[in-house]
Structures are given as structure tokens and as C-alpha cells.
N, C-alpha and C. Protein backbone atom coordinates (compact mmCIF):
# COMPACT_ATOMS: atom_id res chain seq x y z
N UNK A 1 -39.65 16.56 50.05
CA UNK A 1 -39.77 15.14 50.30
C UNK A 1 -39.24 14.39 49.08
N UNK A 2 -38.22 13.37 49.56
CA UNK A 2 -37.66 12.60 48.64
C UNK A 2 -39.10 11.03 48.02
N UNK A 3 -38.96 11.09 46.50
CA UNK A 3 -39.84 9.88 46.41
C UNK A 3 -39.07 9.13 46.32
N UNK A 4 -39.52 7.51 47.11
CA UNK A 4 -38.95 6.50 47.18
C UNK A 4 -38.24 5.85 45.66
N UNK A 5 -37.56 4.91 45.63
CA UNK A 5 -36.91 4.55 44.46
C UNK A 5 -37.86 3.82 43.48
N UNK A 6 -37.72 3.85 42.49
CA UNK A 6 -38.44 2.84 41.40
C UNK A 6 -37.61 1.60 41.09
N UNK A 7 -37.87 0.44 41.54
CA UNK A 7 -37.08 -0.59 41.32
C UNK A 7 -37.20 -0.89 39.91
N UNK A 8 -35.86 -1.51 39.32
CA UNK A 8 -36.48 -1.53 37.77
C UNK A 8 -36.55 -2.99 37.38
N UNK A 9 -37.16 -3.70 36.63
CA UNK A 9 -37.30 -4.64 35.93
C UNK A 9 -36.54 -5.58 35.28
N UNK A 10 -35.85 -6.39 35.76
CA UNK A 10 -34.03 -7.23 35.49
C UNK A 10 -34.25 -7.25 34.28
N UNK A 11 -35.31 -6.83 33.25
CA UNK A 11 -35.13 -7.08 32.12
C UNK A 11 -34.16 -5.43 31.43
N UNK A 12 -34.83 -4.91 32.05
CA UNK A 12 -34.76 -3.21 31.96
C UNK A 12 -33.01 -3.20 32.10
N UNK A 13 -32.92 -3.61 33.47
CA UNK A 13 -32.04 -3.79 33.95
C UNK A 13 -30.20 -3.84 32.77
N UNK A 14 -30.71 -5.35 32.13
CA UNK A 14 -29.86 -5.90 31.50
C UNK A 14 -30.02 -4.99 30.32
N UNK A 15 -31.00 -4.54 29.61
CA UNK A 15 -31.02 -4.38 28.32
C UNK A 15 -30.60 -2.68 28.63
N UNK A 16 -30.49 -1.95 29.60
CA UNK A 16 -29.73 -0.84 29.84
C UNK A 16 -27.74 -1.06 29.85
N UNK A 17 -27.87 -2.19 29.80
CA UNK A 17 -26.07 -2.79 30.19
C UNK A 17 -25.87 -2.72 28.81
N UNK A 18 -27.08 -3.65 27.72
CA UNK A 18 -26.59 -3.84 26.50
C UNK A 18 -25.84 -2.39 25.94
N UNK A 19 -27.39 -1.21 25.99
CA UNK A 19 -27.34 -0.56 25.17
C UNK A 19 -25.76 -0.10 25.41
N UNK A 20 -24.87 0.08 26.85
CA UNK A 20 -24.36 0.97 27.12
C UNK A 20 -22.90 0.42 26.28
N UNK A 21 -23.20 -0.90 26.30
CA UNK A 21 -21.90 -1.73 25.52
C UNK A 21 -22.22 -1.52 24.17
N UNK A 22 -23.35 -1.52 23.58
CA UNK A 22 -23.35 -0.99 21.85
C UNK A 22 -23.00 0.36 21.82
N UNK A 23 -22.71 1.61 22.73
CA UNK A 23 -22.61 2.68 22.76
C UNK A 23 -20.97 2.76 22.87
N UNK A 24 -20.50 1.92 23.43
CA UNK A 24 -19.34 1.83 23.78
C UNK A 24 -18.29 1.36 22.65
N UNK A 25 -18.95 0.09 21.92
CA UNK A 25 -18.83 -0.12 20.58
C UNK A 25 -18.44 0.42 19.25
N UNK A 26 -19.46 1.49 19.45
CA UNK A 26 -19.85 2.52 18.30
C UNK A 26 -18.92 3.65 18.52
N UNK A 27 -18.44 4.07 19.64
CA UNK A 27 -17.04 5.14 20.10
C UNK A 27 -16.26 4.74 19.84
N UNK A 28 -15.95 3.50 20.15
CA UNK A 28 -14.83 2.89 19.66
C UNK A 28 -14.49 3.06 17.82
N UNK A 29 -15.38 2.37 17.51
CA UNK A 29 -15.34 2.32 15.71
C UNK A 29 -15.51 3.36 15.09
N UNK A 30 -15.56 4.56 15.62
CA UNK A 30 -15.52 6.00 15.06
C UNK A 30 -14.69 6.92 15.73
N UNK A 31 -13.91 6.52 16.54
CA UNK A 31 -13.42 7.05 17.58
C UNK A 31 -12.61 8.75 17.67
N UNK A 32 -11.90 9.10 16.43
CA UNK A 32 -11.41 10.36 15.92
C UNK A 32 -12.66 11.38 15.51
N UNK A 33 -13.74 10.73 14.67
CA UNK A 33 -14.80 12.13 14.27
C UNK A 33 -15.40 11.80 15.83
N UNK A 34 -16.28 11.29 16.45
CA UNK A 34 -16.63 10.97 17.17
C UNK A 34 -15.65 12.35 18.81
N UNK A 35 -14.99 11.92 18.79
CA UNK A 35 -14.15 12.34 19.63
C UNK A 35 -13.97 14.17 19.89
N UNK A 36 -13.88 14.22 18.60
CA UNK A 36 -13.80 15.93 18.01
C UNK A 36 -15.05 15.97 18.56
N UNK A 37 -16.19 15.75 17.65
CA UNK A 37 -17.40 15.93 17.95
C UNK A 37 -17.79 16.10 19.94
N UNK A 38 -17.47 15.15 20.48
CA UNK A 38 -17.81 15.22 21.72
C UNK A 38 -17.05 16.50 22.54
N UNK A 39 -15.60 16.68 21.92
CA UNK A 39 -15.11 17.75 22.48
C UNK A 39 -15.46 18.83 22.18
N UNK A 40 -16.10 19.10 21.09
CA UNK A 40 -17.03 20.60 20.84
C UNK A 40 -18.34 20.53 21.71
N UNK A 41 -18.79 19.64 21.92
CA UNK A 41 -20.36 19.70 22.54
C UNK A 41 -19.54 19.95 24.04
N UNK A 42 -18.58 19.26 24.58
CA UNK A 42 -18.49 19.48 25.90
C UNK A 42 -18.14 20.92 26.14
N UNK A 43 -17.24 21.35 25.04
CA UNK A 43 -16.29 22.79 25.07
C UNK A 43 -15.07 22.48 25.90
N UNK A 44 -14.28 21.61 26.19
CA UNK A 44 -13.41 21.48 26.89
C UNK A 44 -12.60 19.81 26.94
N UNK A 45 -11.39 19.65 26.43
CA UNK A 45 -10.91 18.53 26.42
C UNK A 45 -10.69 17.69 27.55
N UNK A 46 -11.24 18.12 28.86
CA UNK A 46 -10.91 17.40 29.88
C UNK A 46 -11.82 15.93 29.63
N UNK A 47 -13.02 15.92 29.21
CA UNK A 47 -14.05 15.17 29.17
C UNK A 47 -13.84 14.72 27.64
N UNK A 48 -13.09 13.68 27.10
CA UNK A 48 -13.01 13.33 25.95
C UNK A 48 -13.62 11.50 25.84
N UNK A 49 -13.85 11.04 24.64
CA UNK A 49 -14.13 9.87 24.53
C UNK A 49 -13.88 8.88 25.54
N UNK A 50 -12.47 8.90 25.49
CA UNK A 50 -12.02 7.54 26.55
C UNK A 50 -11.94 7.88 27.53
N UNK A 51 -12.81 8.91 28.26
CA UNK A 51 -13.55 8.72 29.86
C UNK A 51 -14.81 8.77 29.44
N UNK A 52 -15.25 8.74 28.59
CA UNK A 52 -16.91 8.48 28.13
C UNK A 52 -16.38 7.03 28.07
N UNK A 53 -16.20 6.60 27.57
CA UNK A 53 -15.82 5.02 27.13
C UNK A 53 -16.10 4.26 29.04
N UNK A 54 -14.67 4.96 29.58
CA UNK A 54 -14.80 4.31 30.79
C UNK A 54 -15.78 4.58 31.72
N UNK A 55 -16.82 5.39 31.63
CA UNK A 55 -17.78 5.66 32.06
C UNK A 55 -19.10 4.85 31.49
N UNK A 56 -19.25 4.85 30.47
CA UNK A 56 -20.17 3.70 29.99
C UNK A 56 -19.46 2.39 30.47
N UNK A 57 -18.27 1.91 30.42
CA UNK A 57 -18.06 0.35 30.66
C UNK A 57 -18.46 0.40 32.18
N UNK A 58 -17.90 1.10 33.06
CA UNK A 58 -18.46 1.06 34.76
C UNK A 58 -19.64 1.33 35.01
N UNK A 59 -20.28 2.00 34.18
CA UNK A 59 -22.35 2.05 34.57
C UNK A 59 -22.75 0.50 33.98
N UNK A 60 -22.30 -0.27 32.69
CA UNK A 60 -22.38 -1.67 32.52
C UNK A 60 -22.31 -2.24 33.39
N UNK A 61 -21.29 -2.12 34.24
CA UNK A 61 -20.70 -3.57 35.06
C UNK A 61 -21.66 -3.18 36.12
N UNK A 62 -21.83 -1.79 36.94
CA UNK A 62 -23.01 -1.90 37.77
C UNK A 62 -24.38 -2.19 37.79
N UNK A 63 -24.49 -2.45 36.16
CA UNK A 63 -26.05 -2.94 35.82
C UNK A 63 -25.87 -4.73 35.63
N UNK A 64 -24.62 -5.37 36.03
CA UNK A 64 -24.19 -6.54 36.07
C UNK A 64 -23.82 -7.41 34.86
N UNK A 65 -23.42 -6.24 33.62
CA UNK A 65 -22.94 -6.90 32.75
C UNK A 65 -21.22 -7.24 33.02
N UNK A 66 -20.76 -7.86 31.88
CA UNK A 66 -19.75 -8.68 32.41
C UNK A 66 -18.79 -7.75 31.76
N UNK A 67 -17.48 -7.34 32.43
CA UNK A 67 -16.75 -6.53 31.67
C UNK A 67 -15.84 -6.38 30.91
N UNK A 68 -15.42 -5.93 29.85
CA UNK A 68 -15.13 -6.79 28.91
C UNK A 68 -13.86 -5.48 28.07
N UNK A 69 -12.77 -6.20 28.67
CA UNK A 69 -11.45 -5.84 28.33
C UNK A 69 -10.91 -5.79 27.18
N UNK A 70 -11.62 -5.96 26.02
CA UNK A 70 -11.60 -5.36 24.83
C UNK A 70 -12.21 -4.47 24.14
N UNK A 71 -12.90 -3.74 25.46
CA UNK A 71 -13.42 -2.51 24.86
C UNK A 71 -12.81 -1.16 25.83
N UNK A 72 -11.44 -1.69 26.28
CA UNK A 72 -10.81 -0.49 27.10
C UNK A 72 -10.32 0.66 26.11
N UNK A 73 -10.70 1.81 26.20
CA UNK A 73 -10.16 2.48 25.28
C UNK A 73 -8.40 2.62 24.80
N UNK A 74 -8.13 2.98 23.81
CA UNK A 74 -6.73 2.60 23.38
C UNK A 74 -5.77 3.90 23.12
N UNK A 75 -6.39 4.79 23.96
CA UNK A 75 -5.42 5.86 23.51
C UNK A 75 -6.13 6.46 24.73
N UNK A 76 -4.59 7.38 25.79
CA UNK A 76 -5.04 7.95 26.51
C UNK A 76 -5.69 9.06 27.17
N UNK A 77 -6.28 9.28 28.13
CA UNK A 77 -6.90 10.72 27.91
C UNK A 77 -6.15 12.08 28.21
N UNK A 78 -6.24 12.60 27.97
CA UNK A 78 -5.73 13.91 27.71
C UNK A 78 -4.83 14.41 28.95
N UNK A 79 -3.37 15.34 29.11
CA UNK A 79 -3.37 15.50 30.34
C UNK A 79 -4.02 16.52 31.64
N UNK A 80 -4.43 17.05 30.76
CA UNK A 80 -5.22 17.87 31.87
C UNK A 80 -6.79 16.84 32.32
N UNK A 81 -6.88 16.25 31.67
CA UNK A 81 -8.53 15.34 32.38
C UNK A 81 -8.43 14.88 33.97
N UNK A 82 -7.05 14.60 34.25
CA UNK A 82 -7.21 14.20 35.91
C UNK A 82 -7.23 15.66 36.71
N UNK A 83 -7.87 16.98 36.17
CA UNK A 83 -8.18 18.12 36.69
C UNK A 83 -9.18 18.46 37.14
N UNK A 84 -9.78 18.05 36.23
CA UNK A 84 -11.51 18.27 36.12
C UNK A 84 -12.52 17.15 36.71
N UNK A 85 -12.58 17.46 37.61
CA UNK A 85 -14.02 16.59 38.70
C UNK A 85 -15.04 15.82 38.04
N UNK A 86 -14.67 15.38 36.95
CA UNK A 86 -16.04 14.77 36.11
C UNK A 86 -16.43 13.82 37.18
């Protein structure tokens, strides 16, 4: 049996958008150690920063923050990433 949903709290709501844009922020401004780093934890370059990037900015905009085209990542992702089903 599935439990019904937990509606969350528009405060919850928004301040889940923030964090995801200070997260998004912070990749950005470290973006090379940062990057390495994420590709050792994943083990595999398909999943690198700037689809983390674009993955945090699209969970933002569905929590109804506003989206914000200066935090598109600036270097592209890898070519094998349109392989891998993330």
C-alpha cells in the first residue's frame, strides 16, 4: 500500500528552490575541483557537474523558483553523457 502524499509547506517549498540555487552557485564557483570530485564519487564521466547543474536548476523551477540564465553551466558535458539514462 502506497502512503498518500505529504503536502509541503510553501515555505518549505521555496526555501528548497533557494537551497538548490545556492548549490548551483557553489558548482559553479568551484567548478574544476568540484567536478573531478563528483566524477570520482559517481565513477563514471557520463554524470558530470553541468548535468548536476542542470538538474538542480529544473528541480528549482519546479519548486517555482524563477530561472535564471546565468547560472547555465558554461562548458559542455561530456560526449558520451547523452548515453547514460540519468
Amino acid at each position: 500500500m502506497t502512503d498518500p502524499p505529504t503536502p509541503l509547506d510553501p515555505a518549505d517549498i521555496a526555501e528548497l528552490g533557494e537551497l538548490m540555487q545556492f548549490l548551483d552557485a557553489w558548482l559553479a564557483r568551484d567548478h574544476e575541483n568540484l567536478d573531478q570530485s563528483l566524477i570520482r564519487f559517481v565513477g563514471h564521466h557520463a554524470y558530470n557537474i553541468n548535468r548536476l547543474r542542470e538538474d538542480l536548476g529544473r528541480f528549482a523551477v519546479l519548486l517555482g523558483a524563477e530561472p535564471d540564465p546565468s547560472s547555465q553551466p558554461t562548458q559542455q558535458p561530456s560526449p558520451d553523457a547523452a548515453d547514460v539514462p540519468f
